[in-house]
N, C-alpha and C. Protein backbone atom coordinates (compact mmCIF):
# COMPACT_ATOMS: atom_id res chain seq x y z
N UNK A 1 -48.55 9.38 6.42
CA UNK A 1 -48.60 8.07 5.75
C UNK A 1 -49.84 7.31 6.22
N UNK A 2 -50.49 6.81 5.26
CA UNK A 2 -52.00 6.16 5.52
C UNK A 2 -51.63 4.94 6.73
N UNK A 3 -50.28 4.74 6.10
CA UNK A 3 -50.04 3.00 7.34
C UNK A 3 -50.19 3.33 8.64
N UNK A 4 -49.81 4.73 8.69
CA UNK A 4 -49.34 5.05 10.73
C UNK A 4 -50.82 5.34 10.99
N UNK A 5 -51.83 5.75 10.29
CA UNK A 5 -53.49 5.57 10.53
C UNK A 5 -53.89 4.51 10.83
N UNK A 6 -53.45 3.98 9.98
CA UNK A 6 -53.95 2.21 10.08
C UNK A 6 -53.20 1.49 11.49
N UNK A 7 -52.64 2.20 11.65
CA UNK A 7 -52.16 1.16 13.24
C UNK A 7 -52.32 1.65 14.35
N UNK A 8 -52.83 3.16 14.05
CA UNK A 8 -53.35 3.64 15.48
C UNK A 8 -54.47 3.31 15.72
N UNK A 9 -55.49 2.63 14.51
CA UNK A 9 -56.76 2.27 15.13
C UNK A 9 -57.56 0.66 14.39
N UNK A 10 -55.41 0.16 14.42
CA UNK A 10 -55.31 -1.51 14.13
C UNK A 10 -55.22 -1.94 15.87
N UNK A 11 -54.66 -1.31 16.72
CA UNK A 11 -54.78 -1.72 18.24
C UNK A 11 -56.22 -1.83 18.65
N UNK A 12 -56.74 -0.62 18.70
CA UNK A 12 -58.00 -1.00 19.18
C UNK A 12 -59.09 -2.04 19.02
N UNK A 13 -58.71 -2.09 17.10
CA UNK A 13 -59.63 -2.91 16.59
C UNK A 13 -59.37 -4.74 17.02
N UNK A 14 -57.86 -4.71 17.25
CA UNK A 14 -57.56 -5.84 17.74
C UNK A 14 -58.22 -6.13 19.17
N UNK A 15 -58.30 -4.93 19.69
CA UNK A 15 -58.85 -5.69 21.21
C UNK A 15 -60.28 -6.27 21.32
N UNK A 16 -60.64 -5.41 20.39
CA UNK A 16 -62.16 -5.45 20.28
C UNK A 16 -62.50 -7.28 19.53
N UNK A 17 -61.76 -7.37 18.57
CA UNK A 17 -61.76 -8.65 18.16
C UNK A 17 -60.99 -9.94 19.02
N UNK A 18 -60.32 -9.38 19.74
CA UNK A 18 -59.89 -10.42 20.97
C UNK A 18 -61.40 -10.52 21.68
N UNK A 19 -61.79 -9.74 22.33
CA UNK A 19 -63.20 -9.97 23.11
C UNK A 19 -64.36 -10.98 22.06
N UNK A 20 -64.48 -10.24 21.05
CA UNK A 20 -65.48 -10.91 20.12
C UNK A 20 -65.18 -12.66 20.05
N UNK A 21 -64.15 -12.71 19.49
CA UNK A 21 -63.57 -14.42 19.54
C UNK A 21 -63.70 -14.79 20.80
N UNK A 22 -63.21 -14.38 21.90
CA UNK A 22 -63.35 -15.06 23.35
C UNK A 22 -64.84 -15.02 24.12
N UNK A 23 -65.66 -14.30 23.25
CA UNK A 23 -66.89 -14.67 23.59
C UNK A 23 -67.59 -15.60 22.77
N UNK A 24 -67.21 -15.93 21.68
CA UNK A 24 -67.60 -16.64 20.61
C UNK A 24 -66.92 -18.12 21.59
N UNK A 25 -65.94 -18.24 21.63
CA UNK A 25 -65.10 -19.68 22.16
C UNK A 25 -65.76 -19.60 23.18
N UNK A 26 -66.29 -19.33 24.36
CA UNK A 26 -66.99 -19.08 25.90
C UNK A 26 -68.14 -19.45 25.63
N UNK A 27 -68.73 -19.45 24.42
CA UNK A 27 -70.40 -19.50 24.31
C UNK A 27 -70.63 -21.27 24.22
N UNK A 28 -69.66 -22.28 24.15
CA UNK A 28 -70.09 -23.59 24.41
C UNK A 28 -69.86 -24.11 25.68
N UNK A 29 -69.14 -23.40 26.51
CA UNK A 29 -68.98 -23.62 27.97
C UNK A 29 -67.52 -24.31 27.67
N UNK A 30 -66.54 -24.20 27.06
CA UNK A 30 -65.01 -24.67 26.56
C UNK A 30 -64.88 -23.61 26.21
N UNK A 31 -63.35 -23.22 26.94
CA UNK A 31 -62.58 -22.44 26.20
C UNK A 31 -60.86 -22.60 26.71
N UNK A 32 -60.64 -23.35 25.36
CA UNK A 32 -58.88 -23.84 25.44
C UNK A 32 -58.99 -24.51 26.35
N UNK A 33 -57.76 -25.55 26.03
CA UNK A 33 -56.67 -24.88 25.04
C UNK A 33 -57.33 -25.61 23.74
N UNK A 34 -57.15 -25.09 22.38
CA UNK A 34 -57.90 -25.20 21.35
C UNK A 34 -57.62 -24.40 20.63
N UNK A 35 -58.40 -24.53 19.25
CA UNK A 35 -57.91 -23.76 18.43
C UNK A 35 -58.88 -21.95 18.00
N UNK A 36 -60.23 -22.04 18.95
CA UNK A 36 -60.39 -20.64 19.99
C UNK A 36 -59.59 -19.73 20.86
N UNK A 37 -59.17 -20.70 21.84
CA UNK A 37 -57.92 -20.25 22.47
C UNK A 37 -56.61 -19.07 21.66
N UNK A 38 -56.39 -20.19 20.82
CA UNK A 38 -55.17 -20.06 20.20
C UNK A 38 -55.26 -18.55 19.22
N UNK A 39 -56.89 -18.80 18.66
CA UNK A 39 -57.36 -17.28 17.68
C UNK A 39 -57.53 -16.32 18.41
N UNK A 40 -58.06 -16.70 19.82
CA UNK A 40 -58.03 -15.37 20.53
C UNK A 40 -57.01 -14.52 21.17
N UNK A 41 -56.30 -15.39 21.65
CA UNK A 41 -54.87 -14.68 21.84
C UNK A 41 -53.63 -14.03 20.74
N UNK A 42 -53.86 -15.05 19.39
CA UNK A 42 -53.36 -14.60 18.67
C UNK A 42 -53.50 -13.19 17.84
N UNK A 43 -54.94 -12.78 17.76
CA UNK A 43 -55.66 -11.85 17.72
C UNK A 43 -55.01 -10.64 18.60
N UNK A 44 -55.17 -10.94 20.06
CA UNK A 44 -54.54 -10.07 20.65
C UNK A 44 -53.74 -9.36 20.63
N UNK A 45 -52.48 -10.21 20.71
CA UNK A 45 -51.15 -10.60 20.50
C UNK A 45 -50.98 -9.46 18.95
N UNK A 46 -51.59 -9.76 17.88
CA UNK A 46 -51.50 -8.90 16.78
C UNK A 46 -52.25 -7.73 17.08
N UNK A 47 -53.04 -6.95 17.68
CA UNK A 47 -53.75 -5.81 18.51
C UNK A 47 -52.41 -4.93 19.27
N UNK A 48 -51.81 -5.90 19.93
CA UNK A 48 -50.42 -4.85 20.98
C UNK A 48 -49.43 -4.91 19.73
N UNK A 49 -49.02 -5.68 19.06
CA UNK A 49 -48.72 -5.50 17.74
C UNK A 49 -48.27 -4.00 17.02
N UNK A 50 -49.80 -3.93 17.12
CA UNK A 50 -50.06 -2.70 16.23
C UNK A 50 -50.21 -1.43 16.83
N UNK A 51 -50.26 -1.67 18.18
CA UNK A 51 -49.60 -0.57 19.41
C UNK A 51 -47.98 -0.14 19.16
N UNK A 52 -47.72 -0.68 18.50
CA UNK A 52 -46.59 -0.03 19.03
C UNK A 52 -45.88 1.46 18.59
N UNK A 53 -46.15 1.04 16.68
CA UNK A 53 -46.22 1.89 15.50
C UNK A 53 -47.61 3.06 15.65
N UNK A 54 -48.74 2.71 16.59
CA UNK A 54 -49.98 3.61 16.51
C UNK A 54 -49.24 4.61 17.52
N UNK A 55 -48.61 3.74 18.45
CA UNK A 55 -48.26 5.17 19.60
C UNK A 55 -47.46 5.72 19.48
N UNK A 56 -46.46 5.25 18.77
CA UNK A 56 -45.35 6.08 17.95
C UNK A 56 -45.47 7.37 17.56
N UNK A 57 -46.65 6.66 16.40
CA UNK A 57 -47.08 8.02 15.51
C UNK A 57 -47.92 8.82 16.59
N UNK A 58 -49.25 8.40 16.87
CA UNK A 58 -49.66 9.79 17.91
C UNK A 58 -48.58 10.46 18.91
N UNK A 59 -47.14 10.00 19.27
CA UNK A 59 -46.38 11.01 20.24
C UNK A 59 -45.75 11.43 19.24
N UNK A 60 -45.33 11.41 18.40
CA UNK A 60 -45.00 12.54 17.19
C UNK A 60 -46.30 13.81 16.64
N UNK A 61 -47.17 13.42 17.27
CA UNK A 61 -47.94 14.89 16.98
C UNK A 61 -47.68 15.45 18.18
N UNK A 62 -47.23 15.55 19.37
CA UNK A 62 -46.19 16.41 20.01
C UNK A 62 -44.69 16.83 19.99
N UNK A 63 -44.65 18.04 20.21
CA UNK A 63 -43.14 18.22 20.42
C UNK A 63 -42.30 17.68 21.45
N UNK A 64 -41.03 17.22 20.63
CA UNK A 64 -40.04 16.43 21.63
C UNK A 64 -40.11 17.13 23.19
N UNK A 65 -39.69 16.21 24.37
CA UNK A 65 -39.81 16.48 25.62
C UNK A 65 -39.46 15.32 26.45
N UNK A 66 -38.89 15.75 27.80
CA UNK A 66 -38.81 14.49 28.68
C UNK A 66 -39.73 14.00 29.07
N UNK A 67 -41.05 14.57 29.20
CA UNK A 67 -42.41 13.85 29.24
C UNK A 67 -42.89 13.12 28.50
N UNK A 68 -42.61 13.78 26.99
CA UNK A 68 -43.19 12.86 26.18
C UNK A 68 -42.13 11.48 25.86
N UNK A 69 -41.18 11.36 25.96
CA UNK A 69 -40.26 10.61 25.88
C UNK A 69 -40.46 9.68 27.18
N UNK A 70 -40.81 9.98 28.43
CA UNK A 70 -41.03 9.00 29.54
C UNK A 70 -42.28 8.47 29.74
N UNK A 71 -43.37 9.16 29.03
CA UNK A 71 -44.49 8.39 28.82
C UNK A 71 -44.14 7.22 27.42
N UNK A 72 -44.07 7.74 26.74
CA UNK A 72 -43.28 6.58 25.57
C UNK A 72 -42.76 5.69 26.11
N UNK A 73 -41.49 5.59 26.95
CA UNK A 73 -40.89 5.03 27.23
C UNK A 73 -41.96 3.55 28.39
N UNK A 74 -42.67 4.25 29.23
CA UNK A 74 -43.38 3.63 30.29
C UNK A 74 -44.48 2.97 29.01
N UNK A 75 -45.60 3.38 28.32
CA UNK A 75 -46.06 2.95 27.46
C UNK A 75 -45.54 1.69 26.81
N UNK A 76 -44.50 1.79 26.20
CA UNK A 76 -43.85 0.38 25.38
C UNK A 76 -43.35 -0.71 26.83
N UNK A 77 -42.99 -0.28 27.67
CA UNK A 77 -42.64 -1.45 28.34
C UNK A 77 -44.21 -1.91 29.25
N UNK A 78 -44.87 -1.41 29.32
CA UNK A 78 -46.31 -1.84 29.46
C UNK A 78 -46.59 -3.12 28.19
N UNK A 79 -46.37 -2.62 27.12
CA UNK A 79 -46.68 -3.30 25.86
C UNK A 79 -45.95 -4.36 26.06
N UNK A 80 -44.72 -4.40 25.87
CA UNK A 80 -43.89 -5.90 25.98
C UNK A 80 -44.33 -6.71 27.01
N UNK A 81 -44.58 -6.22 28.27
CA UNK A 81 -44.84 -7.34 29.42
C UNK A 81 -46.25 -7.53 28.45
N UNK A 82 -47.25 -7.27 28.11
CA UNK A 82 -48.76 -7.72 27.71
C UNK A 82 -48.39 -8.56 26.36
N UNK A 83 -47.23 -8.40 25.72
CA UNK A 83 -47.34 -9.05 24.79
C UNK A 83 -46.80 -10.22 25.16
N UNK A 84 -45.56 -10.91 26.23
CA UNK A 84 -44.91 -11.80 27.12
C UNK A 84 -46.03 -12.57 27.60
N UNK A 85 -47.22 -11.76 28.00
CA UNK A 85 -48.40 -12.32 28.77
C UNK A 85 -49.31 -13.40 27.92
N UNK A 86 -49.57 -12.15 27.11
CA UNK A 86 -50.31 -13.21 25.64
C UNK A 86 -49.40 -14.37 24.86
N UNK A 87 -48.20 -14.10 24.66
CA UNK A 87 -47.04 -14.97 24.66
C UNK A 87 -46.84 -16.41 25.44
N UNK A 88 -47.10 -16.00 26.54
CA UNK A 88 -47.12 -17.62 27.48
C UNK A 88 -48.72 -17.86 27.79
N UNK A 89 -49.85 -17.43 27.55
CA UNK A 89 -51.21 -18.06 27.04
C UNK A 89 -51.44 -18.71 25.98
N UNK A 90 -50.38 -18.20 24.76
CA UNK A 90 -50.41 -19.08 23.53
C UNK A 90 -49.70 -20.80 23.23
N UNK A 91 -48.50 -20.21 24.54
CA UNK A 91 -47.54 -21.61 24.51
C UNK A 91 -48.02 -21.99 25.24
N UNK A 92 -48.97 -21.68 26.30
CA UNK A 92 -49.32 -23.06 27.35
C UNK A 92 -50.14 -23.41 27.05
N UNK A 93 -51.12 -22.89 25.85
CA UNK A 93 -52.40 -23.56 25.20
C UNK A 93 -51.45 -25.07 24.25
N UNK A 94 -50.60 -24.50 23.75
CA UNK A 94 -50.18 -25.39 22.57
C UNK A 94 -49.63 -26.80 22.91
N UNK A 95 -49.09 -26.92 24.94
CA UNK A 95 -48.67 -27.54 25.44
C UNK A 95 -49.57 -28.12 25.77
N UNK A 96 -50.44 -27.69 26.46
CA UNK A 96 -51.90 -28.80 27.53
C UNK A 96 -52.95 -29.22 26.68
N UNK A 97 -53.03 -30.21 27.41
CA UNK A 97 -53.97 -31.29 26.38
C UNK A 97 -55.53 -30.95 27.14
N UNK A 98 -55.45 -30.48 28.06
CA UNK A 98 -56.51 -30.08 28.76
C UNK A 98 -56.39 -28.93 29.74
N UNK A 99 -57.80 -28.08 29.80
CA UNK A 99 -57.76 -27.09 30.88
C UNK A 99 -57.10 -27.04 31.94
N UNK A 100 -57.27 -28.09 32.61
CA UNK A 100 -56.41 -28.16 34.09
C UNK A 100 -55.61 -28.45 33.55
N UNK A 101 -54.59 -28.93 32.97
CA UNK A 101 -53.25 -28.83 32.73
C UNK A 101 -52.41 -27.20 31.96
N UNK A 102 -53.46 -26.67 30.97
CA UNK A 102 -53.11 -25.32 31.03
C UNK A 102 -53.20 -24.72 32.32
N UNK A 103 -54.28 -24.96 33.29
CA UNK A 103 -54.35 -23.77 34.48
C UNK A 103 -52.45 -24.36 35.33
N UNK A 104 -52.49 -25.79 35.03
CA UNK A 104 -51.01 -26.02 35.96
C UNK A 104 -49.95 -25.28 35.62
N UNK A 105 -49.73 -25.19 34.44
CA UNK A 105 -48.66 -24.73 33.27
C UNK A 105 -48.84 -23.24 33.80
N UNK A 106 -49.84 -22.51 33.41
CA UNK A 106 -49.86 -20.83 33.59
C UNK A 106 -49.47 -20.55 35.58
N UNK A 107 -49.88 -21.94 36.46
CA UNK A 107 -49.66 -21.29 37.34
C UNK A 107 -48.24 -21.75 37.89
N UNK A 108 -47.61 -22.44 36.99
CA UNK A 108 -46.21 -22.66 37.11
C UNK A 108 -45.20 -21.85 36.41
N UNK A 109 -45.91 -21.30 35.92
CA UNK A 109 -44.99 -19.71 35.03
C UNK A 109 -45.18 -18.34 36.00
N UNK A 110 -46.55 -18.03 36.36
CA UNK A 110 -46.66 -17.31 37.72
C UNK A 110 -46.05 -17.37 38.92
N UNK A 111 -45.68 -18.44 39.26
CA UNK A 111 -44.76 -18.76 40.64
C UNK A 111 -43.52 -18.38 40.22
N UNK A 112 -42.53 -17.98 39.43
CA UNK A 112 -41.49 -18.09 38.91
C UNK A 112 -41.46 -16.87 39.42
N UNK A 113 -40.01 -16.68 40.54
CA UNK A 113 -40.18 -14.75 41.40
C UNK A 113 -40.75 -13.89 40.48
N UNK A 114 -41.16 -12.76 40.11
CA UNK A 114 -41.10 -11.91 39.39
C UNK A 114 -42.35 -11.75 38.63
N UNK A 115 -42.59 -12.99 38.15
CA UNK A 115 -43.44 -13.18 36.38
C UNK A 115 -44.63 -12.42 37.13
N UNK A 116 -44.77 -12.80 37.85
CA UNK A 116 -46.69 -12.21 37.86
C UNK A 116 -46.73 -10.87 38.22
N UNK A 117 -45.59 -10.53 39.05
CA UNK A 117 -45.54 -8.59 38.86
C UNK A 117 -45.22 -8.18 37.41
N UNK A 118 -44.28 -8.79 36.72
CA UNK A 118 -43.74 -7.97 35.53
C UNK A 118 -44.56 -8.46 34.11
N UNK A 119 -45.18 -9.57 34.49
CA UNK A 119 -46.16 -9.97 33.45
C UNK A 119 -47.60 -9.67 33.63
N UNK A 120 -48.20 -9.70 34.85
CA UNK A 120 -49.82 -9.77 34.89
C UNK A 120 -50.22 -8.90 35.82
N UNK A 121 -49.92 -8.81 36.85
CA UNK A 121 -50.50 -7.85 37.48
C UNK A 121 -49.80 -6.20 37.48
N UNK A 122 -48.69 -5.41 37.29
CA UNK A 122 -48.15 -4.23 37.76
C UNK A 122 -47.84 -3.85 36.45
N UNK A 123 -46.82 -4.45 36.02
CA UNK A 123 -46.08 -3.81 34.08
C UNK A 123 -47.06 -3.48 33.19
N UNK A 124 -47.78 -4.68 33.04
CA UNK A 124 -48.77 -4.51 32.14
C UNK A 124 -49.53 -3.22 31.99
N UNK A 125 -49.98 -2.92 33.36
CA UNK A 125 -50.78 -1.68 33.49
C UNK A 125 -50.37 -0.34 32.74
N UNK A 126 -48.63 -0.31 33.05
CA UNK A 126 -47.82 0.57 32.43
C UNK A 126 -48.85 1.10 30.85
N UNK A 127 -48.68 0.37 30.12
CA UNK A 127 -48.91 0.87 29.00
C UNK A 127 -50.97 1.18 29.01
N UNK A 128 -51.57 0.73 29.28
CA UNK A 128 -53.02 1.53 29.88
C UNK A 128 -52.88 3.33 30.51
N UNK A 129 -51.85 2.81 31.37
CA UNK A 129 -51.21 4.11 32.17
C UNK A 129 -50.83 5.29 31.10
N UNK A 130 -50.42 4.36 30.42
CA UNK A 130 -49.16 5.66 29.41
C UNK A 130 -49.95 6.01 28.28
N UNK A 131 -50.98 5.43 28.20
CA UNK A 131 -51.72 5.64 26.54
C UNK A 131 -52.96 6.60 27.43
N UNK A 132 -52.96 6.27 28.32
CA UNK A 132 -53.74 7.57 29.29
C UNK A 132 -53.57 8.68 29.04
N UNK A 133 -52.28 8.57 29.34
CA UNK A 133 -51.44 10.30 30.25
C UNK A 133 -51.15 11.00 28.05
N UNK A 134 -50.93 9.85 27.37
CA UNK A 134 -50.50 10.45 26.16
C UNK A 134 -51.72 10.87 25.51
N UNK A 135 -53.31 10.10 25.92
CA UNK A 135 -54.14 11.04 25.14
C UNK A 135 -54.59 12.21 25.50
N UNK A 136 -54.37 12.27 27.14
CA UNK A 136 -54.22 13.52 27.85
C UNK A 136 -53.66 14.57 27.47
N UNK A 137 -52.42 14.49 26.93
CA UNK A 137 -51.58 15.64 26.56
C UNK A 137 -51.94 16.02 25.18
N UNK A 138 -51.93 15.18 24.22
CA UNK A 138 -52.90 15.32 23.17
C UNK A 138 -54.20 16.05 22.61
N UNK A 139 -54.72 16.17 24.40
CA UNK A 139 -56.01 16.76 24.40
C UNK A 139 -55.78 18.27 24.43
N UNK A 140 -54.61 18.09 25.21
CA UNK A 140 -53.65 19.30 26.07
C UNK A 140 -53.53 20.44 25.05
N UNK A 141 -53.16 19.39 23.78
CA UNK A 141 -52.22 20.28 22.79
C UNK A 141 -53.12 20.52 21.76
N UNK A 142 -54.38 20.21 21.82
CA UNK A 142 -55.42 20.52 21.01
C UNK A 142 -55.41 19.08 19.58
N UNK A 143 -54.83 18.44 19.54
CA UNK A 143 -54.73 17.38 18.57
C UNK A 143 -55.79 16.28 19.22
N UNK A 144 -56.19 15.87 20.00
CA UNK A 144 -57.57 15.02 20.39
C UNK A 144 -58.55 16.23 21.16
N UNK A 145 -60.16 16.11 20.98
CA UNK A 145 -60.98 16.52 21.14
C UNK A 145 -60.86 16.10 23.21
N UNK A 146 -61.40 16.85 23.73
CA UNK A 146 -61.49 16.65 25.65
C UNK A 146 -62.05 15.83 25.68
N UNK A 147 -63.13 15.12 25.35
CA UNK A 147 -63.97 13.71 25.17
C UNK A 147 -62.91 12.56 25.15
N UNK A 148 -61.72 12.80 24.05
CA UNK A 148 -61.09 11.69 23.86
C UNK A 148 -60.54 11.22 25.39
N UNK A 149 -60.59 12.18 26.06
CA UNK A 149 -59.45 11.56 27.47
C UNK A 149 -60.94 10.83 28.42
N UNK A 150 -61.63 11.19 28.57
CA UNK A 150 -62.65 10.49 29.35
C UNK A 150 -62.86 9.01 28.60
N UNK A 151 -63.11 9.07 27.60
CA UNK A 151 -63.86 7.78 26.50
C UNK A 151 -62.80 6.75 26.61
N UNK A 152 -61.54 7.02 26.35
CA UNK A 152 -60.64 6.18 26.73
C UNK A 152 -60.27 5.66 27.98
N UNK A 153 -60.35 6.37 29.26
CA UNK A 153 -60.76 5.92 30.54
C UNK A 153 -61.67 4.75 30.33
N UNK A 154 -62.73 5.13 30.16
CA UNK A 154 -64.25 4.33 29.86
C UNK A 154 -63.23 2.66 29.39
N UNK A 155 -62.99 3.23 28.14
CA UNK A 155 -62.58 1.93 27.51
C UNK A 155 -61.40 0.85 28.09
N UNK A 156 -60.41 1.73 29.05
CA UNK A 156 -59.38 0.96 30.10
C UNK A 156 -60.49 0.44 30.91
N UNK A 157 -61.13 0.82 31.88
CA UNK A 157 -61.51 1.02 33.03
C UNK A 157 -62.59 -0.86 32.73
N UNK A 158 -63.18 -0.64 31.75
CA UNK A 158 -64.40 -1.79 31.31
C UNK A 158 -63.76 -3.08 31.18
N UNK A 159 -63.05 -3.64 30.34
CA UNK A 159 -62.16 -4.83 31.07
C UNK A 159 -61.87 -5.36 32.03
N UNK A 160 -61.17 -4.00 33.17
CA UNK A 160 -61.24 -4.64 33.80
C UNK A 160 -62.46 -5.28 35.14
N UNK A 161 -63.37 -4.28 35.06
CA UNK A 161 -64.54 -5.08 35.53
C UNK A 161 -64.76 -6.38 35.06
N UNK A 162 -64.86 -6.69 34.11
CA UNK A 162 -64.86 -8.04 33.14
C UNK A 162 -64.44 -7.95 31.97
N UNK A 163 -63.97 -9.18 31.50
CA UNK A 163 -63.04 -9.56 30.59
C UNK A 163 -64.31 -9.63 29.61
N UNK A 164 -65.70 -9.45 29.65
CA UNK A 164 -66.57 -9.59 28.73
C UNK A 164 -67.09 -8.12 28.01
N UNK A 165 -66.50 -7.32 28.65
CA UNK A 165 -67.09 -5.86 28.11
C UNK A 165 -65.77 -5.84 27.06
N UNK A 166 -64.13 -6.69 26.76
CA UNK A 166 -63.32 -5.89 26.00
C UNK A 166 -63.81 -5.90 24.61
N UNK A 167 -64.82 -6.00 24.06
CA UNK A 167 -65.31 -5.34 23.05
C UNK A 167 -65.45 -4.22 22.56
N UNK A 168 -66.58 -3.57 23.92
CA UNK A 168 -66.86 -2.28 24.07
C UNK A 168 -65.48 -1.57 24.32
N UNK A 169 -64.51 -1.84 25.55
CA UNK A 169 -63.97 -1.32 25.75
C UNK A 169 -62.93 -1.00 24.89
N UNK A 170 -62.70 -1.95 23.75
CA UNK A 170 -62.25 -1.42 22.37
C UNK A 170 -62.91 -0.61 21.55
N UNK A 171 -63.73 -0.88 21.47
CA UNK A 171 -64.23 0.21 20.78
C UNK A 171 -64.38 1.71 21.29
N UNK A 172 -64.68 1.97 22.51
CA UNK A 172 -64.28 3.10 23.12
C UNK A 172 -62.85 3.38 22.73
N UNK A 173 -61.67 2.76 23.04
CA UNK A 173 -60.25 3.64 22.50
C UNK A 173 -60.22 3.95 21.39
N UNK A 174 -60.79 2.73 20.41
CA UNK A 174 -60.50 3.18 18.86
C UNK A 174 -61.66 4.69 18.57
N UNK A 175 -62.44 5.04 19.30
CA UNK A 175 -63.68 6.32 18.88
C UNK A 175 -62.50 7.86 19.72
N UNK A 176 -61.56 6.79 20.96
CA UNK A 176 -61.10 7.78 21.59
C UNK A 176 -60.05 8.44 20.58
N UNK A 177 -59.61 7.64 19.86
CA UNK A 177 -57.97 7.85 18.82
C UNK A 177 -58.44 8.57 17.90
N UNK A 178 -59.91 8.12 17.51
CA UNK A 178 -59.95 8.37 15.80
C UNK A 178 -59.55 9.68 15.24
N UNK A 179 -60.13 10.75 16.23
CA UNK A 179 -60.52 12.08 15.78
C UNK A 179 -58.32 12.51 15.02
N UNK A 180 -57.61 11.92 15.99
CA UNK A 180 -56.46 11.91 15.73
C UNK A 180 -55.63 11.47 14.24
N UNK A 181 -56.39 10.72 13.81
CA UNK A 181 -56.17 9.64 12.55
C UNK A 181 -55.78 10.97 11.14
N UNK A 182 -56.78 12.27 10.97
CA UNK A 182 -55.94 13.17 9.62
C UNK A 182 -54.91 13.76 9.95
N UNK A 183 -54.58 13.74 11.32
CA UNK A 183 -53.42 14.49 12.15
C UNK A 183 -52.38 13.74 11.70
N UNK A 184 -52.45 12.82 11.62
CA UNK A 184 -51.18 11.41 11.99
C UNK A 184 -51.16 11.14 10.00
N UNK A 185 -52.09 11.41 9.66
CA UNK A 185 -52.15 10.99 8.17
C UNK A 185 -51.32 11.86 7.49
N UNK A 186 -51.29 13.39 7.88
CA UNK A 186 -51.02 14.44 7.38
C UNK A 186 -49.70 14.94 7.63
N UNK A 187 -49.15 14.29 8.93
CA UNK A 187 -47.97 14.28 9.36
C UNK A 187 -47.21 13.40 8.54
N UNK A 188 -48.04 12.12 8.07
CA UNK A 188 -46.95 11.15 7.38
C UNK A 188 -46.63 11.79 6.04
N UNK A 189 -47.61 12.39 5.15
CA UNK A 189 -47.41 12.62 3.97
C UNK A 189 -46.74 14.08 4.14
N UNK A 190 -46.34 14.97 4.91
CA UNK A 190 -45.40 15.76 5.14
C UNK A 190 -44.31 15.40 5.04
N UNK A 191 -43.55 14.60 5.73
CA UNK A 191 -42.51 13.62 6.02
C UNK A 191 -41.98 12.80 4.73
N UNK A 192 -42.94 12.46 4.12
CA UNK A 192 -42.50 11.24 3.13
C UNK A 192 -42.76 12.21 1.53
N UNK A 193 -43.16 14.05 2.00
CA UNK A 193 -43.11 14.54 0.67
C UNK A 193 -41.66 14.76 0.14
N UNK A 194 -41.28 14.70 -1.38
CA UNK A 194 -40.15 15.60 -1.91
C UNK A 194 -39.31 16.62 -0.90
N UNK A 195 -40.23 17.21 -0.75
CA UNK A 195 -39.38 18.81 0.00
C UNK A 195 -38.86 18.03 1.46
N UNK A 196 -39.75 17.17 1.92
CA UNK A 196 -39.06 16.73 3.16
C UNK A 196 -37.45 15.92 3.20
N UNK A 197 -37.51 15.34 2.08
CA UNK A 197 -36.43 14.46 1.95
C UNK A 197 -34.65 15.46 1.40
N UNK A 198 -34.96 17.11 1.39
CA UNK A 198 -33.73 17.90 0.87
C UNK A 198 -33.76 18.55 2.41
């Protein structure tokens, strides 16, 4: 199915356009809470979105397994804490009337036991982790090219040096996925042919 294409390399493109806007909002020396703020996260926010259905479909070009099922599994809950994350950047923009009152707000959601392991610093990683190990196996199984597992490294790895490379570093996952995209296309229209449905 053309859609499960379209969302394996609707994530990437989202990240890449999260960076683009947040460098665009950064370039007057303001950024949020505002209505920059608000596009860039929202942006995001629709990027993990479209993670969810992209990684779906690429672990269906493997055969069922407890591996592939526990990387899945670790993968999506990576995703939810990042989407929780972008989630309370959007509401504490919408709340503060000013920067320092967003930085009070975000660091009064961080103090709360837990939030900053299961939201920002440790969970999150999960799904970086798991979209790792899944293009790995991928590579494994001959459905992504051996390039794809390095390039996607590249593209985790650049963020986090700075939050100004997630452009590039989108664009690296989406070049890492692509080769995957007639695989995932070809799988859908198998699935959704006549003969599949008797």
């Amino acid at each position: 199915m053309k859609r499960a294409a379209l969302y394996v390399i609707a994530g990437p493109v989202g990240i890449v356009a999260y960076g683009l806007v947040r460098l665009w909002a950064r370039s007057d020396g303001v950024y949020g809470p505002g209505f920059d703020w608000q596009a860039a996260h929202l942006v995001a926010l629709a990027g993990m979105v479209c993670f969810v259905p992209g990684v779906l479909a690429l672990s269906r070009l493997l055969p069922r397994s407890p591996w592939r099922t526990g990387v899945l599994a670790g993968t999506f809950v990576g995703l939810a804490a990042t989407m929780v994350q972008f989630g309370a950047d959007i509401v504490e923009g919408l709340l503060a009337e000013d920067r320092a009152e967003m930085s009070r707000l975000s660091a009064d959601f961080k103090d709360i036991p837990g939030v900053e392991v299961a939201f920002y610093d440790v969970v999150p990683q999960l799904f970086f982790v798991g979209l790792f190990v899944l293009t790995g196996m991928l590579a494994a199984r001959r459905r992504l090219p051996w390039w794809s597992v390095p390039l996607l490294l590249v593209g985790t790895v650049l963020p986090a040096i700075t939050l100004d490379l997630l452009p590039i570093g989108g664009l690296c996952m989406g070049l890492a996925l692509a080769p995957a995209l007639p695989l995932v296309r070809e799988r859908g229209e198998r699935a959704a042919s006549p003969a599949a449905l008797h």
